[in-house]
PDB file of N, CA and C in Angstrom:
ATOM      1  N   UNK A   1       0.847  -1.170   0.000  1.00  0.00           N
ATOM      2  CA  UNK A   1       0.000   0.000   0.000  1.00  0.00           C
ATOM      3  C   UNK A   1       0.894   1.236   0.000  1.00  0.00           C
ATOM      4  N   UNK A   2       0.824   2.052  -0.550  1.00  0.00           N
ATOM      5  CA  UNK A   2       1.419   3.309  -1.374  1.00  0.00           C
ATOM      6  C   UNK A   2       0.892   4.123  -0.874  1.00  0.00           C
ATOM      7  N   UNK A   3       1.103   5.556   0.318  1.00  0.00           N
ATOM      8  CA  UNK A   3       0.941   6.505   0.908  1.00  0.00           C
ATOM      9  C   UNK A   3       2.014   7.396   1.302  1.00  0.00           C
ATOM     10  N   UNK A   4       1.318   8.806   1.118  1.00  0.00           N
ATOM     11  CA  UNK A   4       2.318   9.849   1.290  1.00  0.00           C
ATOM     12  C   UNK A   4       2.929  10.368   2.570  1.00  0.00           C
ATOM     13  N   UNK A   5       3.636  10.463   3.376  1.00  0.00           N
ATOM     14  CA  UNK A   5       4.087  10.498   4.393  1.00  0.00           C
ATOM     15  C   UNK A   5       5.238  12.175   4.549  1.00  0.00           C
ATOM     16  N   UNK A   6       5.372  12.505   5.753  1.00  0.00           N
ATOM     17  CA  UNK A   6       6.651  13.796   5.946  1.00  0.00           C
ATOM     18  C   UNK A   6       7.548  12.842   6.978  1.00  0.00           C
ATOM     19  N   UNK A   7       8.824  13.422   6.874  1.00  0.00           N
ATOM     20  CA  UNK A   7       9.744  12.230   7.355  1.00  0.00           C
ATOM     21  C   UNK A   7       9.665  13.488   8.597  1.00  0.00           C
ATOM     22  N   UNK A   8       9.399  12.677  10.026  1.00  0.00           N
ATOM     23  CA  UNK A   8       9.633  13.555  11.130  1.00  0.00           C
ATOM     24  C   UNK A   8      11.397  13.767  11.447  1.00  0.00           C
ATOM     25  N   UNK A   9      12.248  12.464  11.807  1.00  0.00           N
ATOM     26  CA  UNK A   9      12.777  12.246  12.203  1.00  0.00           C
ATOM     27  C   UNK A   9      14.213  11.446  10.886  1.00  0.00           C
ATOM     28  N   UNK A  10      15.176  11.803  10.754  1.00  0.00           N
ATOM     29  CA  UNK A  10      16.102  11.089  10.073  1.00  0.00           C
ATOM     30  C   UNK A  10      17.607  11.257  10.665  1.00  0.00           C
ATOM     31  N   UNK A  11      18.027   9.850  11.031  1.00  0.00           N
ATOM     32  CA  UNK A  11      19.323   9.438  11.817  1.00  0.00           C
ATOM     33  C   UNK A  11      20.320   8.997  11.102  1.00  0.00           C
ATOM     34  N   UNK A  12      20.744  10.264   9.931  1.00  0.00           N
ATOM     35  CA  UNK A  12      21.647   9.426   9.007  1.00  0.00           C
ATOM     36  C   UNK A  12      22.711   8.512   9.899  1.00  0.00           C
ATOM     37  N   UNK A  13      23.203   8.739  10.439  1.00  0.00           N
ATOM     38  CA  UNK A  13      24.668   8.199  11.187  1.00  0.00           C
ATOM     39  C   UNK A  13      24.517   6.535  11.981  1.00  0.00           C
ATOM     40  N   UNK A  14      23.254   6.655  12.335  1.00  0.00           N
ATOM     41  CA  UNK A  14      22.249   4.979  12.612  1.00  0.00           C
ATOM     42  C   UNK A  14      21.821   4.302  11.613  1.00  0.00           C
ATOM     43  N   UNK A  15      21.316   5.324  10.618  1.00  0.00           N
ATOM     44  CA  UNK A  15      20.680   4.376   9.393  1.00  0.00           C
ATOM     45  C   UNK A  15      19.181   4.471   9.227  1.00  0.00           C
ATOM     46  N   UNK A  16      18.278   4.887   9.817  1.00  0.00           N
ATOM     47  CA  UNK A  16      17.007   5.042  10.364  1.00  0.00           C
ATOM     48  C   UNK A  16      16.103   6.133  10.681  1.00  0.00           C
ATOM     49  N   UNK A  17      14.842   6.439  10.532  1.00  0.00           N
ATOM     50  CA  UNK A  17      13.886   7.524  11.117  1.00  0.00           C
ATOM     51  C   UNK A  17      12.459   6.913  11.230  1.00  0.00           C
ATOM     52  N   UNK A  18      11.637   8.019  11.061  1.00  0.00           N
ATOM     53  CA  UNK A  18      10.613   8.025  11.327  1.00  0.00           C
ATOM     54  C   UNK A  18      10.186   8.802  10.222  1.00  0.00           C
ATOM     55  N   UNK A  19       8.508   8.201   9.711  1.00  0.00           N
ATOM     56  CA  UNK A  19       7.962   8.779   8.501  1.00  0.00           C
ATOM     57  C   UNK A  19       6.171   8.883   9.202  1.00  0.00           C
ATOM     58  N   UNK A  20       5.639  10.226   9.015  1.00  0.00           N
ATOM     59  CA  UNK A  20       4.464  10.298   9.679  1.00  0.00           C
ATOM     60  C   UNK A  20       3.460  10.079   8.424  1.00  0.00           C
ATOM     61  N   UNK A  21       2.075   9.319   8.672  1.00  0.00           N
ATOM     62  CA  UNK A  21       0.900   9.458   7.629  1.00  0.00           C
ATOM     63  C   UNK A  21      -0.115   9.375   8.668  1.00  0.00           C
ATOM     64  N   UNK A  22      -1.310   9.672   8.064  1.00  0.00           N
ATOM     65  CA  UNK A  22      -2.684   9.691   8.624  1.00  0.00           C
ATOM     66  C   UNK A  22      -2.567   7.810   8.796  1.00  0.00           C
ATOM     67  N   UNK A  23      -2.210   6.814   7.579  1.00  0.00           N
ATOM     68  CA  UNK A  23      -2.617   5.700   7.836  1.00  0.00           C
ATOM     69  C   UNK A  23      -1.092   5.163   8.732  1.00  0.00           C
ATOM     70  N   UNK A  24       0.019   5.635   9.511  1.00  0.00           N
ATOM     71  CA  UNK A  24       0.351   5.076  10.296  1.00  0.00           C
ATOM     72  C   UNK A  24       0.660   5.966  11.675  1.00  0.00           C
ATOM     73  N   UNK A  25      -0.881   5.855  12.278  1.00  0.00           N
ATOM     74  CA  UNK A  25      -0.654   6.949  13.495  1.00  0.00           C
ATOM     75  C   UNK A  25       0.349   6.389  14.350  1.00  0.00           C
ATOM     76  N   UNK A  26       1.323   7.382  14.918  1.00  0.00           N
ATOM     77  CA  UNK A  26       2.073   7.185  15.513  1.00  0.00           C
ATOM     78  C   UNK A  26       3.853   7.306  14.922  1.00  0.00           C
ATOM     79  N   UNK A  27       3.795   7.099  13.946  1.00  0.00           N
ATOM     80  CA  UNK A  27       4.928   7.208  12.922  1.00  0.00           C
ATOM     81  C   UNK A  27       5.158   5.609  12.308  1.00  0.00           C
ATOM     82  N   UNK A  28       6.168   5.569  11.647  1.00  0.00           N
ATOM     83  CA  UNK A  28       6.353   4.324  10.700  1.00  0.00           C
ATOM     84  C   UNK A  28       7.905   4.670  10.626  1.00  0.00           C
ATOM     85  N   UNK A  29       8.291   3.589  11.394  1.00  0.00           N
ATOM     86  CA  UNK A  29      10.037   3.201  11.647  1.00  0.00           C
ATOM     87  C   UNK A  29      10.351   3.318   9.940  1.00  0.00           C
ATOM     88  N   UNK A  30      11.524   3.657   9.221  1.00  0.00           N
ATOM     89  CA  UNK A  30      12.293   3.591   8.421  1.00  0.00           C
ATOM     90  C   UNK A  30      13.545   3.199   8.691  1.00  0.00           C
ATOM     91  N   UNK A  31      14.229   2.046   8.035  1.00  0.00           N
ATOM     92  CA  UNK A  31      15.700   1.547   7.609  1.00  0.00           C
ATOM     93  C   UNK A  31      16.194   2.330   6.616  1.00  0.00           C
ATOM     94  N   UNK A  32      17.180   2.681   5.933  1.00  0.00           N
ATOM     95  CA  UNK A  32      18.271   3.147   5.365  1.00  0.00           C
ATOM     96  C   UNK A  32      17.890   2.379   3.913  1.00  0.00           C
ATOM     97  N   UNK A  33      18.289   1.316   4.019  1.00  0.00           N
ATOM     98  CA  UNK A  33      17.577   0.266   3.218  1.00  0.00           C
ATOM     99  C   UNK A  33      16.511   0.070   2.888  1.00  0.00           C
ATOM    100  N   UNK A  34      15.253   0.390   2.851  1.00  0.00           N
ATOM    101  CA  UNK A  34      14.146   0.617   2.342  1.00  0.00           C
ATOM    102  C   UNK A  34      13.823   2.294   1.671  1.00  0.00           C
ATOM    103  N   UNK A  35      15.101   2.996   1.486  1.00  0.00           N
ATOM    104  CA  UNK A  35      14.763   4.399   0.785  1.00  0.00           C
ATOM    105  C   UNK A  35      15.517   4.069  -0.390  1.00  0.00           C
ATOM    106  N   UNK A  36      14.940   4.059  -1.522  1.00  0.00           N
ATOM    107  CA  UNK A  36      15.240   3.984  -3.155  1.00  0.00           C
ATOM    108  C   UNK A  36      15.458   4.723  -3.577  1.00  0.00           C
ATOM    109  N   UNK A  37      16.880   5.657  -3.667  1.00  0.00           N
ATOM    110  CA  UNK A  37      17.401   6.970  -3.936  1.00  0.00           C
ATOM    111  C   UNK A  37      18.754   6.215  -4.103  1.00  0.00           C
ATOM    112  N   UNK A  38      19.164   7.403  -5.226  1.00  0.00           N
ATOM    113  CA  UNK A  38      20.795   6.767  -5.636  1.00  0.00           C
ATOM    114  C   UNK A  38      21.316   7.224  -5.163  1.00  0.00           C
ATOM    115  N   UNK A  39      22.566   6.698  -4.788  1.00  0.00           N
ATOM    116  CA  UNK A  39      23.613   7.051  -3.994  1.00  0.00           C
ATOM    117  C   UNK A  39      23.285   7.345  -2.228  1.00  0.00           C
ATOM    118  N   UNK A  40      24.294   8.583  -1.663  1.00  0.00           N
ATOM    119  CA  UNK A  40      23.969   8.094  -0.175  1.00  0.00           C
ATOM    120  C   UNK A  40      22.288   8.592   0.592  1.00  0.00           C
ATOM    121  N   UNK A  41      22.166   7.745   1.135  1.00  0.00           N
ATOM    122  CA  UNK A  41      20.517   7.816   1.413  1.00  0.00           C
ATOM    123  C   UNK A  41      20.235   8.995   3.109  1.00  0.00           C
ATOM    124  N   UNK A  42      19.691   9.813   2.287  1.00  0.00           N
ATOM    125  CA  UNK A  42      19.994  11.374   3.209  1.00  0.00           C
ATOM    126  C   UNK A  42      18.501  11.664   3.191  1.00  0.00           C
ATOM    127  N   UNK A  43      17.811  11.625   4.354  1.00  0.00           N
ATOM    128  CA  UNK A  43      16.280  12.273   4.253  1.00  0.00           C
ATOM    129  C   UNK A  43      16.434  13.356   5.238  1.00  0.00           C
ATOM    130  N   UNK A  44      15.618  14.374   4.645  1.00  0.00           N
ATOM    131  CA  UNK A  44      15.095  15.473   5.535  1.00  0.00           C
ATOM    132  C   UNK A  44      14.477  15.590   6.534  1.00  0.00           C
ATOM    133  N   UNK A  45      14.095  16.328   7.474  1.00  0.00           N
ATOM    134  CA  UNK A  45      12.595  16.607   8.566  1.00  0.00           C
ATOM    135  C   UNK A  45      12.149  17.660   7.530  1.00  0.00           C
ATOM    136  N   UNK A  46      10.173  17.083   7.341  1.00  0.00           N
ATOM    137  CA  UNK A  46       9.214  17.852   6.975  1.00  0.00           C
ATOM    138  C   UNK A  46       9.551  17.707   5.546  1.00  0.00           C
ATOM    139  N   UNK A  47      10.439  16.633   4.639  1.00  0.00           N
ATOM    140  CA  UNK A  47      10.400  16.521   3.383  1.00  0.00           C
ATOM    141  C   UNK A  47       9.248  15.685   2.783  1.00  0.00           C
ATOM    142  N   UNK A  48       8.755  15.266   2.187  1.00  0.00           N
ATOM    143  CA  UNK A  48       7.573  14.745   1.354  1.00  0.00           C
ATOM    144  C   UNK A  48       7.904  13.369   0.468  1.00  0.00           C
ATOM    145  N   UNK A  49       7.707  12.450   1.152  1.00  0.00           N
ATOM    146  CA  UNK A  49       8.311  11.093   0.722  1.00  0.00           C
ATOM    147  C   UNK A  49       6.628   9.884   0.745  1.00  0.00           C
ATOM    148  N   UNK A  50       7.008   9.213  -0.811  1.00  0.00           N
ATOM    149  CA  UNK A  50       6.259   7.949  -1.139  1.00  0.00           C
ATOM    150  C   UNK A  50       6.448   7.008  -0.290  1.00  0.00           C
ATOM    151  N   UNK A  51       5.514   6.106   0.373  1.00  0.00           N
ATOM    152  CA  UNK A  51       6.360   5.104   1.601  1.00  0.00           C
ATOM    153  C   UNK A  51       5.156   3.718   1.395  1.00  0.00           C
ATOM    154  N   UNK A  52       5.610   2.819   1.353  1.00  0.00           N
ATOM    155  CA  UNK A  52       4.859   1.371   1.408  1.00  0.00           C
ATOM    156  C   UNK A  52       5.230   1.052   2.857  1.00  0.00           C
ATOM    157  N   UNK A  53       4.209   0.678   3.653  1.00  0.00           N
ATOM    158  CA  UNK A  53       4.227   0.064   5.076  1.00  0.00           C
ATOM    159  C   UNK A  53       3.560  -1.226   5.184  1.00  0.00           C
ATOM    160  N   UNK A  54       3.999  -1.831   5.770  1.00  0.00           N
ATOM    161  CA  UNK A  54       3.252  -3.020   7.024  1.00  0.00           C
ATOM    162  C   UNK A  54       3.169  -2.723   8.337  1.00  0.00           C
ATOM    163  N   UNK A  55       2.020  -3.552   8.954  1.00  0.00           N
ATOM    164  CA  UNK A  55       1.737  -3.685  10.331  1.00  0.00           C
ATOM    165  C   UNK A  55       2.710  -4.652  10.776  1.00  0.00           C
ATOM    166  N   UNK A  56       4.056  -4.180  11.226  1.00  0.00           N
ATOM    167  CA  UNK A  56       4.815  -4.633  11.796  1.00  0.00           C
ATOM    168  C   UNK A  56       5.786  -4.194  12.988  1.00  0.00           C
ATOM    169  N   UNK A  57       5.323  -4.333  14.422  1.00  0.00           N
ATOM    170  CA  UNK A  57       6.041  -3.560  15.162  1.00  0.00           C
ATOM    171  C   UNK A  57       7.530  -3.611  14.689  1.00  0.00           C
ATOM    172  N   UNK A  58       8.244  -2.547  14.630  1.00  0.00           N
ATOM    173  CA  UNK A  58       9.854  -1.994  14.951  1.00  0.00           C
ATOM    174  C   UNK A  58      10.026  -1.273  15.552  1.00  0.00           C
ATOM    175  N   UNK A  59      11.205  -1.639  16.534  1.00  0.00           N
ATOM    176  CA  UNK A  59      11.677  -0.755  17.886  1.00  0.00           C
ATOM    177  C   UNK A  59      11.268   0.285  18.387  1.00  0.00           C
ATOM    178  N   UNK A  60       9.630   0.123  18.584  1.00  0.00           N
ATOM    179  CA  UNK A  60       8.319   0.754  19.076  1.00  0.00           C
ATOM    180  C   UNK A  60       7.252   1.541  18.604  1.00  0.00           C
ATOM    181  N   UNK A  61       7.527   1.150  17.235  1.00  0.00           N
ATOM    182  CA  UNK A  61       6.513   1.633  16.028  1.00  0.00           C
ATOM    183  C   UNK A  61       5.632   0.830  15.558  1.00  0.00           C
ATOM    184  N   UNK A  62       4.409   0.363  15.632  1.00  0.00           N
ATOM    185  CA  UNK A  62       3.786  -0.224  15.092  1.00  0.00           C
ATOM    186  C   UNK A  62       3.612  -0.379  13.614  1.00  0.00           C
ATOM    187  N   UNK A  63       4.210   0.719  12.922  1.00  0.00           N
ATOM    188  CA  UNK A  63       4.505   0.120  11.404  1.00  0.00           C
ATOM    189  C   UNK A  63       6.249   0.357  11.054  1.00  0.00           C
ATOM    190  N   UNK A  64       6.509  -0.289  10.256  1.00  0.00           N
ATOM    191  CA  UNK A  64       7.678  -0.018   9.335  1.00  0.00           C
ATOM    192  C   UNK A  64       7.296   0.050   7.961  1.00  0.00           C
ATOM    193  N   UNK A  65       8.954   0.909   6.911  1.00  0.00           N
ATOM    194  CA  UNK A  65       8.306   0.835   5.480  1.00  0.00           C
ATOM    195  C   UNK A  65       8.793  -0.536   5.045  1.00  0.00           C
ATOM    196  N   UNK A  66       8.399  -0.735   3.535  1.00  0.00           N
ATOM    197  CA  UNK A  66       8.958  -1.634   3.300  1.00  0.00           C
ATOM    198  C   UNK A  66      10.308  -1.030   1.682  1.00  0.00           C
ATOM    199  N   UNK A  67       9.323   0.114   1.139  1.00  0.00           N
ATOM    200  CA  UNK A  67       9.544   1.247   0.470  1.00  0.00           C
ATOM    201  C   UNK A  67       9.687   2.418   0.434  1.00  0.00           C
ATOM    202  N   UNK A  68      10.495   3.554   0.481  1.00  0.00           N
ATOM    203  CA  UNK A  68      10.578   5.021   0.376  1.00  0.00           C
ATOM    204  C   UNK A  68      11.244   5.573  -0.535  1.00  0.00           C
ATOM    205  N   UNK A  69      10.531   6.726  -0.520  1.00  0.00           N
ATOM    206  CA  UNK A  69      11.034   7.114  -2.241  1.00  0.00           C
ATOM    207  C   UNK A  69      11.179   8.701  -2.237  1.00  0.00           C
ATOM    208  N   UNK A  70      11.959   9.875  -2.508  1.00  0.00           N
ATOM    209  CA  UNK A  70      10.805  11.120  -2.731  1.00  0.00           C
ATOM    210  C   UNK A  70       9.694  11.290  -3.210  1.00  0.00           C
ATOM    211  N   UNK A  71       8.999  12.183  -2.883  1.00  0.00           N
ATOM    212  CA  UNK A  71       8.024  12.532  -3.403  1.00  0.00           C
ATOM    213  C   UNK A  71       8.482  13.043  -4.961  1.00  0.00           C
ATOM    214  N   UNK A  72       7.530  12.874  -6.071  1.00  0.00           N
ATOM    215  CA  UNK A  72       7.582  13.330  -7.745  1.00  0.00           C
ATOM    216  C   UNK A  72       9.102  12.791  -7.997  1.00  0.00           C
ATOM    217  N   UNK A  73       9.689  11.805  -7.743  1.00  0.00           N
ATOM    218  CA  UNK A  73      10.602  10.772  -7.771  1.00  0.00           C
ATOM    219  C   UNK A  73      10.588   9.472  -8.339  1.00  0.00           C
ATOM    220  N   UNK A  74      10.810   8.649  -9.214  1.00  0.00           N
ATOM    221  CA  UNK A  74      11.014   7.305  -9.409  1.00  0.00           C
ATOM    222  C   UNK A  74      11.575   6.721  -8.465  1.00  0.00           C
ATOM    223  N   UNK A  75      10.961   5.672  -7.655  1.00  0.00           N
ATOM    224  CA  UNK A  75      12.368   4.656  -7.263  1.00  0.00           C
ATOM    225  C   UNK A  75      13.626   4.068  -7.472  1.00  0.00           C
ATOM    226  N   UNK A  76      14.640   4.048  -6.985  1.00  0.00           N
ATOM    227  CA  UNK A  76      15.350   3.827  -7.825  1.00  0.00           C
ATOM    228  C   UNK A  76      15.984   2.137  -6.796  1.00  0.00           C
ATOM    229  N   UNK A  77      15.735   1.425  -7.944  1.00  0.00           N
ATOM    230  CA  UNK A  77      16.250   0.025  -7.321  1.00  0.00           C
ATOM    231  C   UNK A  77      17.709  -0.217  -7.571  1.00  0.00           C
ATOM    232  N   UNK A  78      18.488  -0.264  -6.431  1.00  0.00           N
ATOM    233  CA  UNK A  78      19.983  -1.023  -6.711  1.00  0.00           C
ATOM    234  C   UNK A  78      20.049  -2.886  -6.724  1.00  0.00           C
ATOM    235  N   UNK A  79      20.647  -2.475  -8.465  1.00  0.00           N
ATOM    236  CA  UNK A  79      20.946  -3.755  -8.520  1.00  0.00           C
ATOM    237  C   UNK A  79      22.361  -3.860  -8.504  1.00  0.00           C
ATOM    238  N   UNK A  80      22.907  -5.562  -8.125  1.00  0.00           N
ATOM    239  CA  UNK A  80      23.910  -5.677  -7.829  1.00  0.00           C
ATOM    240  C   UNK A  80      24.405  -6.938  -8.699  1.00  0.00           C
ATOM    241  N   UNK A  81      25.681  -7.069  -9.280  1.00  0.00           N
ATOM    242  CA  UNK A  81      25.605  -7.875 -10.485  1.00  0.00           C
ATOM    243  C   UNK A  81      26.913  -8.891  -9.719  1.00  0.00           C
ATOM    244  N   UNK A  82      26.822 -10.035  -9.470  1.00  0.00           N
ATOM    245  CA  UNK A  82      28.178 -10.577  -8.444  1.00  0.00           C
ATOM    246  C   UNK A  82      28.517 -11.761  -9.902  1.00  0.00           C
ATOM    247  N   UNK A  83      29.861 -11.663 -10.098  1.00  0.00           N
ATOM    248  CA  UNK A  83      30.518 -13.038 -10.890  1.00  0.00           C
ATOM    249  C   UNK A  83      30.999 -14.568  -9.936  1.00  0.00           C
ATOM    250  N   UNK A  84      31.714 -13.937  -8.803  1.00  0.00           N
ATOM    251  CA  UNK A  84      31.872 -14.767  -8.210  1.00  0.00           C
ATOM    252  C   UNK A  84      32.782 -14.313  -7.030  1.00  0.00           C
ATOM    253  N   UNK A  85      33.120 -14.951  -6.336  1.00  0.00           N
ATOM    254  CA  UNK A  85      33.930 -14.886  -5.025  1.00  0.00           C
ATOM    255  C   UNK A  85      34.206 -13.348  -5.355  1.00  0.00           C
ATOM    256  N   UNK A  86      34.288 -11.838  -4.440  1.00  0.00           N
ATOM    257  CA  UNK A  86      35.551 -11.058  -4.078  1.00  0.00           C
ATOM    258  C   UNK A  86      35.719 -10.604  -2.592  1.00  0.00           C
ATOM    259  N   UNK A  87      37.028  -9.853  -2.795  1.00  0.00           N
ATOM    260  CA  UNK A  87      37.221  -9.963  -1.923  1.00  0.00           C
ATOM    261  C   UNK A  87      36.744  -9.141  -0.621  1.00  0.00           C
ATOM    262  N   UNK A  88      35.561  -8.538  -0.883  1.00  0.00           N
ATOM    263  CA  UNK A  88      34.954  -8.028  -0.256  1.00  0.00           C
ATOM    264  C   UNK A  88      34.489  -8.766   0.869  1.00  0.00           C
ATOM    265  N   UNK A  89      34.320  -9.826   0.551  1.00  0.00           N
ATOM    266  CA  UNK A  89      33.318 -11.191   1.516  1.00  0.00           C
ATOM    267  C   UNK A  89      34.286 -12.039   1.817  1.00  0.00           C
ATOM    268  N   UNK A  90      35.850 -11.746   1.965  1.00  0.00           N
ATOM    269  CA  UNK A  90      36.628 -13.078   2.504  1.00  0.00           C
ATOM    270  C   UNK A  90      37.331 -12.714   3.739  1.00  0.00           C
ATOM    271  N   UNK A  91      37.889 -13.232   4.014  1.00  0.00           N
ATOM    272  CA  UNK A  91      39.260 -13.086   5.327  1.00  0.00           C
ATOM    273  C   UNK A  91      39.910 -14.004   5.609  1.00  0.00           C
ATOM    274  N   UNK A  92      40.490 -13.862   6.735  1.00  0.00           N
ATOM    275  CA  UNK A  92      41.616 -15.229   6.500  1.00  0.00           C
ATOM    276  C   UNK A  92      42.220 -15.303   7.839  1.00  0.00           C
ATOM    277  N   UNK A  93      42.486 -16.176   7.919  1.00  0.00           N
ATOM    278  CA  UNK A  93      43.110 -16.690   9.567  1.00  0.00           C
ATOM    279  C   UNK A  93      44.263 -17.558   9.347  1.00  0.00           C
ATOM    280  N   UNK A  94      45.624 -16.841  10.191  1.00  0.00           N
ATOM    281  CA  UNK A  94      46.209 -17.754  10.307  1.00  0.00           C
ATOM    282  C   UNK A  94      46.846 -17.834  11.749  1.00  0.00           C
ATOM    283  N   UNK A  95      47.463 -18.920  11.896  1.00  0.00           N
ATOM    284  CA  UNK A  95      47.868 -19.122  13.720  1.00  0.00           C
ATOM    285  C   UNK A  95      49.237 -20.307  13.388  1.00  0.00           C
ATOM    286  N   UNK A  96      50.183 -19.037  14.360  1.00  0.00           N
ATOM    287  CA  UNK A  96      51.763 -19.934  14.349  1.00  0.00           C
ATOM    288  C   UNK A  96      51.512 -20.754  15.760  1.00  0.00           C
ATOM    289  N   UNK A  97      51.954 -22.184  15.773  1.00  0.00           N
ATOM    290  CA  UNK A  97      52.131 -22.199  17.056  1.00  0.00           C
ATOM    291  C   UNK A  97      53.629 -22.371  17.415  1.00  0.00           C
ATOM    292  N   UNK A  98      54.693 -21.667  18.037  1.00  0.00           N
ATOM    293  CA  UNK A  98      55.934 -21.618  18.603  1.00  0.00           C
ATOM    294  C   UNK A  98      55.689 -23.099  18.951  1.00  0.00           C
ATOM    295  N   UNK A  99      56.963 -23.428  18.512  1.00  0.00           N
ATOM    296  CA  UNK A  99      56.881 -25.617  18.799  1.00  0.00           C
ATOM    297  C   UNK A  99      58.127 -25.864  19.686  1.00  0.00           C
ATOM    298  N   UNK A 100      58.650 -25.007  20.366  1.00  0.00           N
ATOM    299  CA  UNK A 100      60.056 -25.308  21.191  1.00  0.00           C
ATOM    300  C   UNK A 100      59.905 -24.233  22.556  1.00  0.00           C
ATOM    301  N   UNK A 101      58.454 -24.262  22.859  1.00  0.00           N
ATOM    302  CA  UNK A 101      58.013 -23.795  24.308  1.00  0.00           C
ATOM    303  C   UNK A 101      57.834 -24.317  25.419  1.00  0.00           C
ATOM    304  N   UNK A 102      59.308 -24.557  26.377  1.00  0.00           N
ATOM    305  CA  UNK A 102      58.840 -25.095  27.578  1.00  0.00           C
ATOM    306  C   UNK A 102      59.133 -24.775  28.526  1.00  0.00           C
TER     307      UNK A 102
END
């Protein structure tokens, strides 16, 4: 469900705010990750944002989005194209054990 919302609250540095509508009294938790804007994801207080919610408590909100967008904005979906293994996702362990300790 697709409703217009004003962002009360935005915590760039957490990742998170709050988005007010008539259909989620009380506010509607936002993730970082659910705002569809390119590049770094920066919302205003009192800006005018598209928002899809569920009835799902988050950390004392009875709704979260699932979508946010600006307002007179396209969404913009990041896609991510992976070939295989890098090294973004590896690490490595290694362990000497000294063998002439007594």
């Amino acid at each position: 469900m697709t409703t217009l919302g004003t962002v009360r609250e935005w915590r760039a540095e957490e990742g998170w705010g709050v988005i007010d509508s008539p259909e989620t009294p009380g506010g509607c938790w936002t993730h970082f990750s659910h705002v569809l804007v390119a590049g770094y994801v920066d919302l205003q207080p009192g800006q005018i944002v598209n928002l899809d919610w569920e009835s799902a408590g988050q950390d004392g909100y009875n709704y979260r989005t699932t979508r946010t967008w600006p307002v007179d904005t396209e969404p913009v979906v990041a896609t991510v194209e992976h070939s295989g293994p890098t090294g973004a996702y590896s690490s490595r362990l290694t362990v000497v054990f000294n063998e002439d300790q007594t």
